[in-house]
Protein backbone atom coordinates (compact mmCIF):
# COMPACT_ATOMS: atom_id res chain seq x y z
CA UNK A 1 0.00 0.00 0.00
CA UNK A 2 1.10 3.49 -0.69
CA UNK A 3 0.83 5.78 2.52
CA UNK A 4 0.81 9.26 3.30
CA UNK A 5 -0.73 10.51 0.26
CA UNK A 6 -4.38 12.71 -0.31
CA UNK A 7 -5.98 9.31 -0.37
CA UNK A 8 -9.18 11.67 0.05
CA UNK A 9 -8.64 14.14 -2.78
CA UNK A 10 -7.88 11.76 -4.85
CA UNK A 11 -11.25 9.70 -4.41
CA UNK A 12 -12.65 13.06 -4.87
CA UNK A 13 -10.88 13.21 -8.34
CA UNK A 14 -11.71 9.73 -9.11
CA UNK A 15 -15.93 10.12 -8.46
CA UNK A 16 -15.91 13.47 -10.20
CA UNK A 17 -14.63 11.01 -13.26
CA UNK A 18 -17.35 8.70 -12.36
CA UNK A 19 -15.73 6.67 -10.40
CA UNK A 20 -18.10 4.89 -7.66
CA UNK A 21 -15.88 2.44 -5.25
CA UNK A 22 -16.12 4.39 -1.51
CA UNK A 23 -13.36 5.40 0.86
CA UNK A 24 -12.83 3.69 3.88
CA UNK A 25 -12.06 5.27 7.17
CA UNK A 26 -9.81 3.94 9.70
CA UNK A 27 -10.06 5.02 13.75
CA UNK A 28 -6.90 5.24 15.72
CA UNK A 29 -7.86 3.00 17.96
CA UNK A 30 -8.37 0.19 14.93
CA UNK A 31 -11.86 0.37 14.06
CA UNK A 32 -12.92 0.89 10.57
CA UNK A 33 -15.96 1.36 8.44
CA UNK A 34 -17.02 2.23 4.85
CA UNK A 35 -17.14 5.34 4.19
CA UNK A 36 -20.08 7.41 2.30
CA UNK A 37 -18.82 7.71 -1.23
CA UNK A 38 -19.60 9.65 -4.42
CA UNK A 39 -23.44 9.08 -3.05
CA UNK A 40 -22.67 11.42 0.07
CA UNK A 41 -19.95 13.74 -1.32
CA UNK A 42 -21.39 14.33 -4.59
CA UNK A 43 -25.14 14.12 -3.93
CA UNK A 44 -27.05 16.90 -5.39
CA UNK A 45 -29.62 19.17 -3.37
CA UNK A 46 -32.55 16.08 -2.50
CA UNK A 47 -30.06 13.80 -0.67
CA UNK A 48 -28.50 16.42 1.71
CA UNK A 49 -29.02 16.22 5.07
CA UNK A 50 -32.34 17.98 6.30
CA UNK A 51 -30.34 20.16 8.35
CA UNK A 52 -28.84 21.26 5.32
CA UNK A 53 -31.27 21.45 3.08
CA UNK A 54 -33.14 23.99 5.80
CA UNK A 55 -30.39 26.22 6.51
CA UNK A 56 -29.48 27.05 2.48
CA UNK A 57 -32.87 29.36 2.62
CA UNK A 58 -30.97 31.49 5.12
CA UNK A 59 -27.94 32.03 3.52
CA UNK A 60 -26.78 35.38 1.58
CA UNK A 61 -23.89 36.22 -0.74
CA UNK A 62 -20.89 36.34 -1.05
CA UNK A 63 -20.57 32.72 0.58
CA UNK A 64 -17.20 30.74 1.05
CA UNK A 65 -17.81 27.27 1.58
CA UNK A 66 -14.75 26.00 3.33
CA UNK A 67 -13.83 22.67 2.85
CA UNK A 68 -15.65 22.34 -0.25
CA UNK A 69 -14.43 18.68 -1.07
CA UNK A 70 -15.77 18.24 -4.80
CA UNK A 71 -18.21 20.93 -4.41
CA UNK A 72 -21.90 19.31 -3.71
CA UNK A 73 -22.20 22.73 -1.83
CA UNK A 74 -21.06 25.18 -4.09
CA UNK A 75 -22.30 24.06 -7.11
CA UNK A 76 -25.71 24.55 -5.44
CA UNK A 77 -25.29 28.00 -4.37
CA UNK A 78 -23.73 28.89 -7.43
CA UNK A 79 -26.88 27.16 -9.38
CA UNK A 80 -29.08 29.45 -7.65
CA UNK A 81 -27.05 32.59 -8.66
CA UNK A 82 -25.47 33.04 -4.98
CA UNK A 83 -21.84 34.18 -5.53
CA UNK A 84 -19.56 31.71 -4.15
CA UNK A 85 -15.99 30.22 -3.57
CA UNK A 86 -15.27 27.09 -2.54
CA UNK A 87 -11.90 26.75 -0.18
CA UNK A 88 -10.13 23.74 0.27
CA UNK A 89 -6.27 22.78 1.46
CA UNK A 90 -6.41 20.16 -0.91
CA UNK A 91 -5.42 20.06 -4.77
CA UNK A 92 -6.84 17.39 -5.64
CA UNK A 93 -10.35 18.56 -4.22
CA UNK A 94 -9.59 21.50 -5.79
CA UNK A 95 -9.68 20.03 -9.11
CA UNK A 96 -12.57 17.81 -8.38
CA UNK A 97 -14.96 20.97 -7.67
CA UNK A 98 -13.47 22.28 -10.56
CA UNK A 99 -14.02 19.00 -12.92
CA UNK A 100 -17.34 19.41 -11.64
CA UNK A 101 -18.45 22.88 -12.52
CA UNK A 102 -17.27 25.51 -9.48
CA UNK A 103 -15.94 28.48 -11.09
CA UNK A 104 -14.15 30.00 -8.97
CA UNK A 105 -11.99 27.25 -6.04
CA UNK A 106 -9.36 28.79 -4.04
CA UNK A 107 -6.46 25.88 -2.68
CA UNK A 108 -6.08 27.28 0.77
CA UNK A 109 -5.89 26.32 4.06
CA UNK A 110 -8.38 28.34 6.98
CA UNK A 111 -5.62 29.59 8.17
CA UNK A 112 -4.20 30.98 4.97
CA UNK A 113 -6.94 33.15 4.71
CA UNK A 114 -5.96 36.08 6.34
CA UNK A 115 -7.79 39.48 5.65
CA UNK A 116 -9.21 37.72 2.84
CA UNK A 117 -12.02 35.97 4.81
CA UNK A 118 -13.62 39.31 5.52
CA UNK A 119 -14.94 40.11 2.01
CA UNK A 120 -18.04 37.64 2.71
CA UNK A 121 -21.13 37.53 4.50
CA UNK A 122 -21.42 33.70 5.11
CA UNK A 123 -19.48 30.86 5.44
CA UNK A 124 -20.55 27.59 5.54
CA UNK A 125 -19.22 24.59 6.72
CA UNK A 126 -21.48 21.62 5.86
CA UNK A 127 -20.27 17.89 5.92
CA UNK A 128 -19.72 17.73 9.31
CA UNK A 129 -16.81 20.21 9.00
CA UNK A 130 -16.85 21.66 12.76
CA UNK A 131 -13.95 18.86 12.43
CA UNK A 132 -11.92 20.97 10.53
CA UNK A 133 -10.81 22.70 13.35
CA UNK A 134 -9.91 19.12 14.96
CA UNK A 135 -9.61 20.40 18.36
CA UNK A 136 -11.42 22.71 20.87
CA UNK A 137 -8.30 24.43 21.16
CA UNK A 138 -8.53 24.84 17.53
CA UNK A 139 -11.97 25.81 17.53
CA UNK A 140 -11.74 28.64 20.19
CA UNK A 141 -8.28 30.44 18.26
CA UNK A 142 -9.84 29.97 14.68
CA UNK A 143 -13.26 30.94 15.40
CA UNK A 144 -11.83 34.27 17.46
CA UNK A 145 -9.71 34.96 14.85
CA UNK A 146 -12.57 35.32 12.15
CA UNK A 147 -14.62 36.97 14.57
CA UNK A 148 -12.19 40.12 14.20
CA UNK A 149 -11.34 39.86 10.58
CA UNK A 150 -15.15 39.05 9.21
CA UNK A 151 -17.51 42.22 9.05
CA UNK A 152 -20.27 42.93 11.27
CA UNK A 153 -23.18 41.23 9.82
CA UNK A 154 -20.84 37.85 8.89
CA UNK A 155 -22.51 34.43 9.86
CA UNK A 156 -21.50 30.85 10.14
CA UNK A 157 -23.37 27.81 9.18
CA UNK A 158 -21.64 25.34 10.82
CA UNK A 159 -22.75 21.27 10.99
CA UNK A 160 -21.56 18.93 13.52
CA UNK A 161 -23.34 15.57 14.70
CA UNK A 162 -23.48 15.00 18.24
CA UNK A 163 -21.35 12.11 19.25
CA UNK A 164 -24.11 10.77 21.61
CA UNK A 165 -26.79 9.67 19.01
CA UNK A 166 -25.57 7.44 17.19
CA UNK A 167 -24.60 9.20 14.01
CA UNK A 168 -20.73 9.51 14.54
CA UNK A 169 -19.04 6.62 13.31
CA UNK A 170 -17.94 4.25 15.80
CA UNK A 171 -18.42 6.28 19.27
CA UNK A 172 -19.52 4.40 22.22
CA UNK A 173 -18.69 4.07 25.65
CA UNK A 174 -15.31 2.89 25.91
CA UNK A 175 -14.04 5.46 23.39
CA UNK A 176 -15.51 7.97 25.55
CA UNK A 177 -13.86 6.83 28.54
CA UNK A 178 -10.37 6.37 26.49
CA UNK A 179 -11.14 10.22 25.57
CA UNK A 180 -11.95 10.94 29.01
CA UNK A 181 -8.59 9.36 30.74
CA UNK A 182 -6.67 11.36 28.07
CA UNK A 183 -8.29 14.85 28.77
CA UNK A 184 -10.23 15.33 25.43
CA UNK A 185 -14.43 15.43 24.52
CA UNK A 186 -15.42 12.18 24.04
CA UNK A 187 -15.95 13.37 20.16
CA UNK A 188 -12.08 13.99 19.73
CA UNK A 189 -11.33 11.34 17.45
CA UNK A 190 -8.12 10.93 14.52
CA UNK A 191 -8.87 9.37 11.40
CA UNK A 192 -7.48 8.16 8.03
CA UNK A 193 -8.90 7.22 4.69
CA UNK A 194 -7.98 3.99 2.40
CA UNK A 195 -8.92 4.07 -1.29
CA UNK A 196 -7.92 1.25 -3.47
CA UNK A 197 -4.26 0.87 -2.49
CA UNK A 198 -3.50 4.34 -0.83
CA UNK A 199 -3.66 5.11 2.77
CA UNK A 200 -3.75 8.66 3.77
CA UNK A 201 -1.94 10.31 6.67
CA UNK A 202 -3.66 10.58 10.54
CA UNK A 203 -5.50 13.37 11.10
CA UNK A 204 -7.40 15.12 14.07
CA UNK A 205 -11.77 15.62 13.37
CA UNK A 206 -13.75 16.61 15.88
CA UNK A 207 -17.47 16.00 16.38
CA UNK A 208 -19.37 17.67 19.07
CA UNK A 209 -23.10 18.15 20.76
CA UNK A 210 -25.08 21.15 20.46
CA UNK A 211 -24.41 22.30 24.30
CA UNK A 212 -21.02 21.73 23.49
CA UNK A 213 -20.30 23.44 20.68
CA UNK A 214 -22.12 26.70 22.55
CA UNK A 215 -19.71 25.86 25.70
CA UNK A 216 -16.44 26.25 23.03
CA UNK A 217 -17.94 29.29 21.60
CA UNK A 218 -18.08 31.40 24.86
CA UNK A 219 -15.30 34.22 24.50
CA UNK A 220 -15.16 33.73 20.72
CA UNK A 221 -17.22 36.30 19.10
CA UNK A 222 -19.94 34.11 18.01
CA UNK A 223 -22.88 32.13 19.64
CA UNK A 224 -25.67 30.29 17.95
CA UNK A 225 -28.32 32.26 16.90
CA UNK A 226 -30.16 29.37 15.25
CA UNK A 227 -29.44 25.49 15.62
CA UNK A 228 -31.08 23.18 12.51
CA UNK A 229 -31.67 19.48 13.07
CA UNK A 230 -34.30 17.11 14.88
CA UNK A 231 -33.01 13.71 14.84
CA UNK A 232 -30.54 13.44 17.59
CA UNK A 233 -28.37 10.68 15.20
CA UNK A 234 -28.73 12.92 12.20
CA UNK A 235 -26.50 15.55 11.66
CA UNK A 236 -27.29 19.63 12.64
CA UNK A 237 -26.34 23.03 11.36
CA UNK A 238 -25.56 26.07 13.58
CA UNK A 239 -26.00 28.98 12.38
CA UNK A 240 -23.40 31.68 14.22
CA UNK A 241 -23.92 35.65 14.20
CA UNK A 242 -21.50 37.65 16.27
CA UNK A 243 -22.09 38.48 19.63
């Protein structure tokens, strides 16, 4: 197997071709499961979460949608004449959203932004991608950061899935008590994909509960203004206004 490679990005590249074989995901502590595949990742407006779905009604432009992956999200917006730009660190995503239509992708990481981030009014970050930040550590300095840089009126649509309900992959008890001994939320997790005969590199995600995802926004800038979701196993969008 080849290691340490955008495994990710280049599934991305390969379903944006047509491609249909899913990533898999591997836990650190050894547990694995299939992923979602170009059914998930590339689904168009129908088979987004309801959460989702909801939330888009809300939204106003200019939008950056960070972590834009192949651009399910984008390509939406952008089909409805919202202006948008998708954001990811990766290349290879990068030229999946573009394969797939997004005019304008920029191949950044969130904290390459800079001043950049405060020329729009919303940016979202569907597809579970509170994990981004990977840590509450992470969380707290990014989010404070943007609160400064973004302008007034700027909001956040945000979706996490609490780690409680059944919809994170793999959390139950004994993970939370291995998170627990070592000091982290029990939603503190690090991952890696396989794709054919690639393995990626580890990396930190991070889901979290509605109560705490309110708790890591206190001295930020932002709070929720409006939280989207009903199932407790289904995922949920925040949506964040400054304080």
């Amino acid at each position: 197997m080849k290691s340490g490679t955008d495994v990710f990005g280049r599934a991305l590249v390969e379903w944006a071709r047509g491609g249909t074989m899913a990533e898999t995901i591997e836990r650190d502590d050894g547990f694995t499961t299939s992923g979602a595949g170009p059914e998930v990742y590339l689904s168009e407006f129908k088979g987004w979460p309801s959460a989702e779905r909801q939330s888009v009604r809300f939204m106003r432009g200019p939008v950056l949608d960070v972590g834009c992956g192949a651009g399910r999200v984008a390509l939406h917006l952008q089909q409805r004449g919202i202006d948008v730009v998708g954001l990811d660190s990766s290349p290879l995503a990068v030229q999946a959203a573009r394969l797939r239509g997004v005019k304008e992708v920029w191949c950044l990481s969130m904290a390459s932004l800079g001043l950049r981030i405060g020329s729009f009014d919303t940016i979202v970050m569907f597809g579970n991608n509170f994990g981004l930040f990977g840590t509450p550590e992470r969380a707290r300095r990014v989010l404070t950061v943007w609160a400064k840089r973004t302008n007034p009126k700027a909001r956040i649509f945000v979706e996490s899935t609490n780690p409680y309900g059944g919809g994170a992959p793999g959390f139950d008890r004994a993970y939370y008590h291995r998170n627990k001994e070592r000091g982290d939320l029990p939603g503190q997790a690090r991952f890696r994909y396989h794709y054919d005969y690639l393995v990626g590199s580890w990396f930190p995600w991070l889901f979290v509960s509605r109560s705490e995802m309110r708790r890591l926004l206190r001295g930020t800038g932002w709070h929720q203004a409006r939280v989207l979701g009903e199932r407790s196993s289904e995922p949920y969008v925040a949506i964040l206004e400054k304080d």
